[in-house]
Protein backbone atom coordinates (compact mmCIF):
# COMPACT_ATOMS: atom_id res chain seq x y z
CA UNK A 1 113.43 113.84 96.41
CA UNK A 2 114.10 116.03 93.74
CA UNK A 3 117.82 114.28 92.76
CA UNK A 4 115.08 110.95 92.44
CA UNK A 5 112.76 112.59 89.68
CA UNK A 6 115.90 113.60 87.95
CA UNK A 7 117.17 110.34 87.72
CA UNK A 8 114.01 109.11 86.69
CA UNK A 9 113.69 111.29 83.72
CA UNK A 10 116.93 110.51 83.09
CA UNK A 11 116.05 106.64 82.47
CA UNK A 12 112.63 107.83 81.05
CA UNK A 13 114.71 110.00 78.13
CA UNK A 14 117.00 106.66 77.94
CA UNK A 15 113.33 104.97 76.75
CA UNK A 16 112.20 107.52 74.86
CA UNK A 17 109.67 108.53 76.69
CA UNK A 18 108.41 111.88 77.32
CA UNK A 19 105.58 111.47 80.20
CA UNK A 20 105.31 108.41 82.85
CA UNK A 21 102.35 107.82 84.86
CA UNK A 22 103.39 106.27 88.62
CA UNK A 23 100.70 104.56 90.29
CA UNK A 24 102.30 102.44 92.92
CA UNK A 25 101.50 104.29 96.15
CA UNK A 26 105.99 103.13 97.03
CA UNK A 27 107.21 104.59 94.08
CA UNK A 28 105.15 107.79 94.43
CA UNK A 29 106.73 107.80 98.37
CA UNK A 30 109.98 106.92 97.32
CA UNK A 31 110.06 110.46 94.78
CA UNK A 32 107.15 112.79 96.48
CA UNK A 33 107.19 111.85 100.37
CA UNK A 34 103.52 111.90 99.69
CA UNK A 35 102.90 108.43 101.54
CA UNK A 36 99.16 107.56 100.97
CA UNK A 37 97.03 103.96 100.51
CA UNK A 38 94.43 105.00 97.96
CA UNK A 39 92.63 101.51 98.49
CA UNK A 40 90.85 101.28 95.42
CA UNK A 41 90.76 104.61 94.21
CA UNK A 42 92.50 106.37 91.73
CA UNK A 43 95.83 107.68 93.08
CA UNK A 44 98.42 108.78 90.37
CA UNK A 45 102.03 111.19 89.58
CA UNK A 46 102.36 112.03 85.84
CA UNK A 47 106.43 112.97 85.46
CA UNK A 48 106.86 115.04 82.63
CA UNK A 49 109.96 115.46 80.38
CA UNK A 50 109.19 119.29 80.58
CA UNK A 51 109.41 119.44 84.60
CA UNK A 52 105.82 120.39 84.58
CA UNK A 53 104.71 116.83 87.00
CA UNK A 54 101.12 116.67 88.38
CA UNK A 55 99.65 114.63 91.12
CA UNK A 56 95.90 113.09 90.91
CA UNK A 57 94.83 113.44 94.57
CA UNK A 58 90.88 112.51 95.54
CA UNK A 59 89.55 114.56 97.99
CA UNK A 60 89.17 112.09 100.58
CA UNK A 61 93.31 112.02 100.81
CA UNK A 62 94.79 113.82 103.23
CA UNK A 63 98.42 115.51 101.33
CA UNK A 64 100.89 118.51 102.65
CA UNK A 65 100.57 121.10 100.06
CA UNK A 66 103.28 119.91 97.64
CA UNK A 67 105.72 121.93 95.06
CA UNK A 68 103.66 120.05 92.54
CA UNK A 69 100.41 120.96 90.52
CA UNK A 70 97.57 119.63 91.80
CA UNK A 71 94.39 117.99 90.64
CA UNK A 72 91.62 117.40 92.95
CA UNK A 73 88.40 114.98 92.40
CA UNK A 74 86.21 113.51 93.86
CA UNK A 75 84.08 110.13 93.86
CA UNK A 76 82.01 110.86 91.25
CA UNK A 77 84.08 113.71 89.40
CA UNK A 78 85.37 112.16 85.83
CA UNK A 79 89.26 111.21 87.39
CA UNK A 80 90.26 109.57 84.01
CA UNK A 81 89.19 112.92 82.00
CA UNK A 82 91.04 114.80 83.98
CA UNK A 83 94.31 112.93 83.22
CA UNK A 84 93.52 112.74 79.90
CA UNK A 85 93.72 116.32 79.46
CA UNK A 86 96.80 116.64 80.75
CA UNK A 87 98.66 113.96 78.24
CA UNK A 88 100.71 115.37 75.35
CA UNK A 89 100.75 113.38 72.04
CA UNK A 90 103.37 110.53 71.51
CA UNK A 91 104.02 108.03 74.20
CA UNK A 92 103.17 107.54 77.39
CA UNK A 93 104.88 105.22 80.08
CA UNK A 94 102.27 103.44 82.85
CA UNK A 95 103.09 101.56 86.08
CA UNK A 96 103.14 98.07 86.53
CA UNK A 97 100.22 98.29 89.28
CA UNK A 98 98.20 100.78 87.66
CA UNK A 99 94.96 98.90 87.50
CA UNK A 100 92.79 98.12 84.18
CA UNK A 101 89.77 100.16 85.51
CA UNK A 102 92.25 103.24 85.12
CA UNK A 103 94.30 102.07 82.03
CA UNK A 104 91.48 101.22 79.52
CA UNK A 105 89.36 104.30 79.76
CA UNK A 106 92.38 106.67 79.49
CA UNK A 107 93.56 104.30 75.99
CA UNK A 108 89.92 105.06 74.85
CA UNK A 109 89.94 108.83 75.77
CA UNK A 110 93.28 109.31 73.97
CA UNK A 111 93.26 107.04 71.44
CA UNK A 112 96.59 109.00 69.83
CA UNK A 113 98.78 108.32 72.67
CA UNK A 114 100.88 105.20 72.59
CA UNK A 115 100.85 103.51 75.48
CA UNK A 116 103.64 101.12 77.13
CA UNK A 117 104.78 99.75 80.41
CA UNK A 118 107.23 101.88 81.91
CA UNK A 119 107.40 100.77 85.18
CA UNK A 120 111.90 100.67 84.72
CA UNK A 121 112.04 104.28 84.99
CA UNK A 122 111.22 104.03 88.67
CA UNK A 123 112.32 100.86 89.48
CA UNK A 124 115.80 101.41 88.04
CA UNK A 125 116.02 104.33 90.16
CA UNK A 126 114.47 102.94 93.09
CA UNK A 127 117.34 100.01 92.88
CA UNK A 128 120.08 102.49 93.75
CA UNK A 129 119.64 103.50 97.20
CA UNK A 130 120.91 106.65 98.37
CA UNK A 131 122.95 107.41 101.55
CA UNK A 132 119.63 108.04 103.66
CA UNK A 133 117.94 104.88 102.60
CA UNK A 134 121.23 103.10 103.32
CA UNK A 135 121.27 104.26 106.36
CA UNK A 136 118.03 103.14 107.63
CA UNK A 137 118.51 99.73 106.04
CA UNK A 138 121.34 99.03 107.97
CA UNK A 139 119.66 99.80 111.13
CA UNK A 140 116.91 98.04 109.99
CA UNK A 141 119.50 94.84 109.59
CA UNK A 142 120.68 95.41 112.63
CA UNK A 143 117.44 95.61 114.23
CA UNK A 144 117.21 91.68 112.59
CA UNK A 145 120.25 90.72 113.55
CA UNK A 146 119.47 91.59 117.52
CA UNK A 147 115.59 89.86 117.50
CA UNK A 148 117.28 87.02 115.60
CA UNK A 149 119.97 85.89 118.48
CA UNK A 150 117.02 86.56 121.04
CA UNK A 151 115.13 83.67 119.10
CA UNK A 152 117.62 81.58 119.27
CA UNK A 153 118.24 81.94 122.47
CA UNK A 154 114.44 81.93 123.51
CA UNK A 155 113.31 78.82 121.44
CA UNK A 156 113.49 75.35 123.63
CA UNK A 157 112.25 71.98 122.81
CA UNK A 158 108.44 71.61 123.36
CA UNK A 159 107.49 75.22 121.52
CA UNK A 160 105.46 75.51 118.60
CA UNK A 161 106.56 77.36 115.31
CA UNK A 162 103.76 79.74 116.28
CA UNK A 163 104.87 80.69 119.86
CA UNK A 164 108.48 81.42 118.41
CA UNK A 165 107.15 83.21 115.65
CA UNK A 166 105.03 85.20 117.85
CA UNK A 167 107.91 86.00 120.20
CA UNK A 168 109.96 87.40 116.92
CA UNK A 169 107.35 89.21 115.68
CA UNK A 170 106.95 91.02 119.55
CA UNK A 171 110.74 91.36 119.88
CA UNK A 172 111.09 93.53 116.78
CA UNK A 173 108.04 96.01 117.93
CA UNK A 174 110.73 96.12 121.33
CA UNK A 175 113.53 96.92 119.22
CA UNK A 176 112.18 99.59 117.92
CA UNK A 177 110.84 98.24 114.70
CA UNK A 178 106.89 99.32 113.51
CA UNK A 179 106.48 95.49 112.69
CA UNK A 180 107.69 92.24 110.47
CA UNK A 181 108.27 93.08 106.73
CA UNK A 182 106.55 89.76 105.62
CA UNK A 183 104.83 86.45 107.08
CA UNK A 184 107.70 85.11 109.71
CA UNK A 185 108.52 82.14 108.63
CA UNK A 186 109.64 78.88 111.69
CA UNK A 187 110.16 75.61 109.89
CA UNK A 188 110.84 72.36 112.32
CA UNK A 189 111.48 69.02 110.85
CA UNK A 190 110.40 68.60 107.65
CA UNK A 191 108.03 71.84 107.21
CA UNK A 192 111.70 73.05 106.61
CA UNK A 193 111.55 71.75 102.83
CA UNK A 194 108.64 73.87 102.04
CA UNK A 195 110.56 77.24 101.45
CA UNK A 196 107.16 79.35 102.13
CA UNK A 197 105.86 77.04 105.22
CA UNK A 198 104.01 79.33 107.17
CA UNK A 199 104.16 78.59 111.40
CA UNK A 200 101.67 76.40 112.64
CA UNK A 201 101.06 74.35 116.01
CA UNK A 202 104.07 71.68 115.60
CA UNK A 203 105.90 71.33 118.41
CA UNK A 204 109.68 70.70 118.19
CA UNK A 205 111.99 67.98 119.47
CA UNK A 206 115.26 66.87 120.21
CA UNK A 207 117.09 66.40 116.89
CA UNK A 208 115.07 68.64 114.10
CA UNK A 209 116.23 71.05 112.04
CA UNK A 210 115.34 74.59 112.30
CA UNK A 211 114.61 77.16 109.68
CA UNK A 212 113.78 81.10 110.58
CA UNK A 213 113.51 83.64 107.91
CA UNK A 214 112.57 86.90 109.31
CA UNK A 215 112.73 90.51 108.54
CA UNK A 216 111.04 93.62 109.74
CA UNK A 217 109.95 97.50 108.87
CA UNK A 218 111.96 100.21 110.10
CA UNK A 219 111.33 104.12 108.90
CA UNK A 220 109.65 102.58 105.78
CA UNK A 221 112.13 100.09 104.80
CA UNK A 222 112.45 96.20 105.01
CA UNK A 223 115.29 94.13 106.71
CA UNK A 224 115.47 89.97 105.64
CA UNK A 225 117.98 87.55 106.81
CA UNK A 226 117.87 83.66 107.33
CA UNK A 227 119.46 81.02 109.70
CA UNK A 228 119.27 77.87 109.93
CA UNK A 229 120.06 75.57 113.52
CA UNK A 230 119.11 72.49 114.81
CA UNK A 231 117.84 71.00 118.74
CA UNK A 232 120.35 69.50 119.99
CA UNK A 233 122.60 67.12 117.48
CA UNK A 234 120.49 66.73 114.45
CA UNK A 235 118.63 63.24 114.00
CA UNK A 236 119.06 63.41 110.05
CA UNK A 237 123.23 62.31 109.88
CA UNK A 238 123.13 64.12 106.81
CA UNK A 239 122.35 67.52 108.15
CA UNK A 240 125.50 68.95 109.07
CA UNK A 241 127.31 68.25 105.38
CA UNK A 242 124.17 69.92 103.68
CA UNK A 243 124.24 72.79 106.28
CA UNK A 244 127.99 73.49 105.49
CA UNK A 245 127.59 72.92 102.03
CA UNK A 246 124.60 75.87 102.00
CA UNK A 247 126.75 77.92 103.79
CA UNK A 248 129.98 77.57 101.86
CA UNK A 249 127.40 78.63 98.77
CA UNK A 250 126.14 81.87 100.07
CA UNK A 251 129.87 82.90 101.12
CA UNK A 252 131.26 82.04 97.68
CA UNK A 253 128.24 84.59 95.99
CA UNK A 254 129.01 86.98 98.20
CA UNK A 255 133.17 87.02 97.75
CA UNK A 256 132.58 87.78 94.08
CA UNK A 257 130.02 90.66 94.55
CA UNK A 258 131.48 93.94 93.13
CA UNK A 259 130.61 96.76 90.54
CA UNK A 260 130.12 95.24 86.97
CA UNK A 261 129.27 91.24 88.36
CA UNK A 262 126.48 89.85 85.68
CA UNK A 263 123.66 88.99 88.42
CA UNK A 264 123.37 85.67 86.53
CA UNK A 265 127.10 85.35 87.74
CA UNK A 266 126.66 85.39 91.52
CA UNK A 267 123.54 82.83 91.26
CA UNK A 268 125.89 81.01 89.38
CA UNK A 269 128.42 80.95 92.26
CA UNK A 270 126.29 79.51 94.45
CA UNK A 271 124.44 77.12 92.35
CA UNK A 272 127.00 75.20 90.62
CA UNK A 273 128.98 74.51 94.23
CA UNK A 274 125.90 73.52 95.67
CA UNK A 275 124.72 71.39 92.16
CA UNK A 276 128.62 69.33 92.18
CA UNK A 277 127.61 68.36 95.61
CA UNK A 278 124.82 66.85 93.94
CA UNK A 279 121.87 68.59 95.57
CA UNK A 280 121.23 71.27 92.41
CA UNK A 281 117.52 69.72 91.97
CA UNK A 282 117.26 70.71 95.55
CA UNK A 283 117.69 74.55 95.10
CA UNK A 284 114.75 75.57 93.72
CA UNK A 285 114.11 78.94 93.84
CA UNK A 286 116.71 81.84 92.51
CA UNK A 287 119.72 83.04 94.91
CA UNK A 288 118.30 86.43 95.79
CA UNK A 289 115.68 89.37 95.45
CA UNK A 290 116.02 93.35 95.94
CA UNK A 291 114.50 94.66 98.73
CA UNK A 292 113.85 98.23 100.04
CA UNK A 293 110.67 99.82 100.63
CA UNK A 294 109.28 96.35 100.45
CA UNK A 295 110.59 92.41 100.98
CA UNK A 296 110.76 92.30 97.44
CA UNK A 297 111.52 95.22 94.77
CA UNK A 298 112.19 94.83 91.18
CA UNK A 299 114.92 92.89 90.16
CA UNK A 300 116.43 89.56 91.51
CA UNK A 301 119.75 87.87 91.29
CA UNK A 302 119.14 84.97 89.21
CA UNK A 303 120.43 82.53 86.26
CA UNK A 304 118.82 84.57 83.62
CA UNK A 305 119.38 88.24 85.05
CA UNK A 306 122.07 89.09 82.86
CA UNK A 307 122.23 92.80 84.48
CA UNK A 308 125.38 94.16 86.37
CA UNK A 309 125.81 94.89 89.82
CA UNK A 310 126.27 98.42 90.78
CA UNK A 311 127.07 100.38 93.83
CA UNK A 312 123.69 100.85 96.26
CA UNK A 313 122.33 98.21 95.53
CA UNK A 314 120.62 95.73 98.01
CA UNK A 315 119.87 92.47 97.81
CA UNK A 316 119.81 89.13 99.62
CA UNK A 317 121.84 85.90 98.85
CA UNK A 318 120.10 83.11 100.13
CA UNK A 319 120.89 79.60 98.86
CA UNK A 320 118.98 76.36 99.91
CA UNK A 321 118.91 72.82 100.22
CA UNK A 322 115.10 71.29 100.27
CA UNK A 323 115.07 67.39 101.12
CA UNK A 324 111.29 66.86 101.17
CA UNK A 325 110.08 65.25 104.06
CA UNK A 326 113.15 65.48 106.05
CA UNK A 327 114.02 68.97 106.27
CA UNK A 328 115.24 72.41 104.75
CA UNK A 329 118.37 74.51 104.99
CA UNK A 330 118.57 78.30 103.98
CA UNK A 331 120.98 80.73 104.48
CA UNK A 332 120.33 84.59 103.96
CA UNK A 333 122.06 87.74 103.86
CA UNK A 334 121.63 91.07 103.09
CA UNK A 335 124.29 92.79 101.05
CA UNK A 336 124.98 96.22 100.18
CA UNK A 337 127.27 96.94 96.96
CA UNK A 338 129.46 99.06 97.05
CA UNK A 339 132.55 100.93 95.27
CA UNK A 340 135.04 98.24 95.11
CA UNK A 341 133.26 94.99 96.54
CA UNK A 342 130.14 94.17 99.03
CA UNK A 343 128.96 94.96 102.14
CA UNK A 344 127.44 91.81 104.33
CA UNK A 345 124.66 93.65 106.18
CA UNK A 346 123.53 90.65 108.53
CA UNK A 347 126.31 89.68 111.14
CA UNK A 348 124.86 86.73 113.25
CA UNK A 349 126.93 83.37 113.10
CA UNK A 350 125.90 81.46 109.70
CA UNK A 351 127.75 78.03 111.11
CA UNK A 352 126.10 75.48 112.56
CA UNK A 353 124.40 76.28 116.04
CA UNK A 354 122.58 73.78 118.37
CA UNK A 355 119.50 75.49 120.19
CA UNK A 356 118.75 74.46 124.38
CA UNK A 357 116.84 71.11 124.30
């Protein structure tokens, strides 16, 4: 935990900033182990350039004594005065999530302190994952990769999006997951075109096209992967060309993954195969998001991310086609960069597979 503060004061120096308030209850996890949900109360880490950090902790919150000082309030104690007395002068960093209840009394109590989002600092830090967090992300993928060739084996013609969601959602408890990282998505037909399309009662037949997008929680971090299949032969004769069109685009990103990649490049790679074909008005949403202690972490891999890959990072590549009304194709992997190139974390088939009927 310690080697994550460091590095975090490392980016915070890089900003100029001398103090950083962390509010998100992750972030404070990710360099504390202090895992707490402080509903709406006040919950906060002040890192300080001269080592001297301090955690905000209400009463109500139970916390292992930590190797940090300690400030302890309650309901109606003044929370907000308290962290104002411990700000130096200058400039002061705040979370993304830090609410406007919090941040507007503490810019009237210290009306000399400067204050601007600093929300990088962690996030920057929190990108790179270290050999324990890779670790359990890979067994988390794994964990997806298992529940995902039981669906496909389980679903049959005649189920509803719900009952094979359900049985996903079950199968990953088995597996030794503590439950689904987001809403599992089950597209048939032409719910596939809606990228989001939450499962509902439609019942599928002979000939649609399939979309799953699933992803679960294992030790505190998130797995995501997509397929896409079809009952039977699909009714749409166009399915197949899009499918292996989708699928050529999220192999080409990933072949030119490696240390120093813009993350504009690799959307790029996909996109521009996929927009000759003549279906680029059809992808849209951007080829990927980070992922870690949640589905989706700061920082994506899109056309205007002009950042560059480095090793430890994670994040998915996961071109579509959406033809509305007739029926969606996505393709999604998780990938792990590393020292010289990529690692493909998700290992079930992406061709084209025809599901019992």
């Amino acid at each position: 935990m310690n080697n994550r503060i460091e590095r975090v004061l490392s980016n915070m120096k890089a900003h100029g900033l001398s103090q950083l308030i962390v509010s998100d209850p992750k972030s404070i996890k990710y360099l504390t182990g202090i895992e707490i949900e402080p509903y709406e109360r006040l919950f906060a880490f002040l890192i300080k350039e001269d080592g001297k950090h301090v955690f905000f902790l209400n009463n109500l919150f139970t916390v292992p004594k930590t190797i940090f000082e300690e400030v302890w309030f309650s309901d109606t104690d003044d929370s907000i005065g308290m962290i104002a007395e411990k700000l130096s002068g200058g400039t002061l960093g705040i979370d993304k999530t830090w609410a406007a209840r919090f941040l507007i009394p503490l810019m009237e109590r210290r009306p000399d302190v400067k204050m601007v989002l600093g929300s990088d600092c962690v996030d920057d830090s929190r990108a790179i994952k270290d050999d324990t967090e890779i670790s359990i992300m890979k067994k988390a993928s794994e964990i997806n990769d298992t529940v995902m060739h039981k669906a496909l084996d389980f679903i049959k013609e005649g189920m509803t999006e719900k009952q094979v969601a359900d049985f996903i959602d079950a199968q990953f408890i088995k597996e030794g997951a503590t439950g689904s990282s987001f809403t599992t998505i089950v597209s048939f037909a032409g719910n596939g075109a809606d990228p989001h399309h939450e499962p509902d009662d439609t019942v599928l037949k002979k000939g649609d096209a399939i979309v799953i997008d699933q992803g679960c929680m294992y030790e505190g971090y998130a797995s995501d992967m997509t397929r896409s299949v079809v009952c039977g032969e699909p009714s749409d004769p166009e399915y197949k060309k899009v499918h292996d069109l989708v699928r050529q685009a999220n192999e080409k990103a990933e072949s030119i993954i490696k240390p120093g990649v813009k993350l504009c490049d690799i959307d790029a790679a996909a996109r521009d195969l996929i927009t000759d074909a003549g279906y680029g008005v059809y992808f849209n949403h951007r080829l990927g998001h980070f992922i870690g202690q949640t589905d989706h972490e700061q920082g994506d891999v899109s056309s205007v991310n002009q950042n560059t890959v480095k090793p430890g990072m994670i994040f998915s590549i996961e071109p579509g086609i959406y033809l509305p009304g007739r029926f969606g194709v996505r393709i999604e992997d998780l990938v792990l960069v590393t020292e010289n190139g990529c690692e493909v974390l998700n290992h079930e088939d992406k061709h084209l597979k025809s599901v019992e009927y």
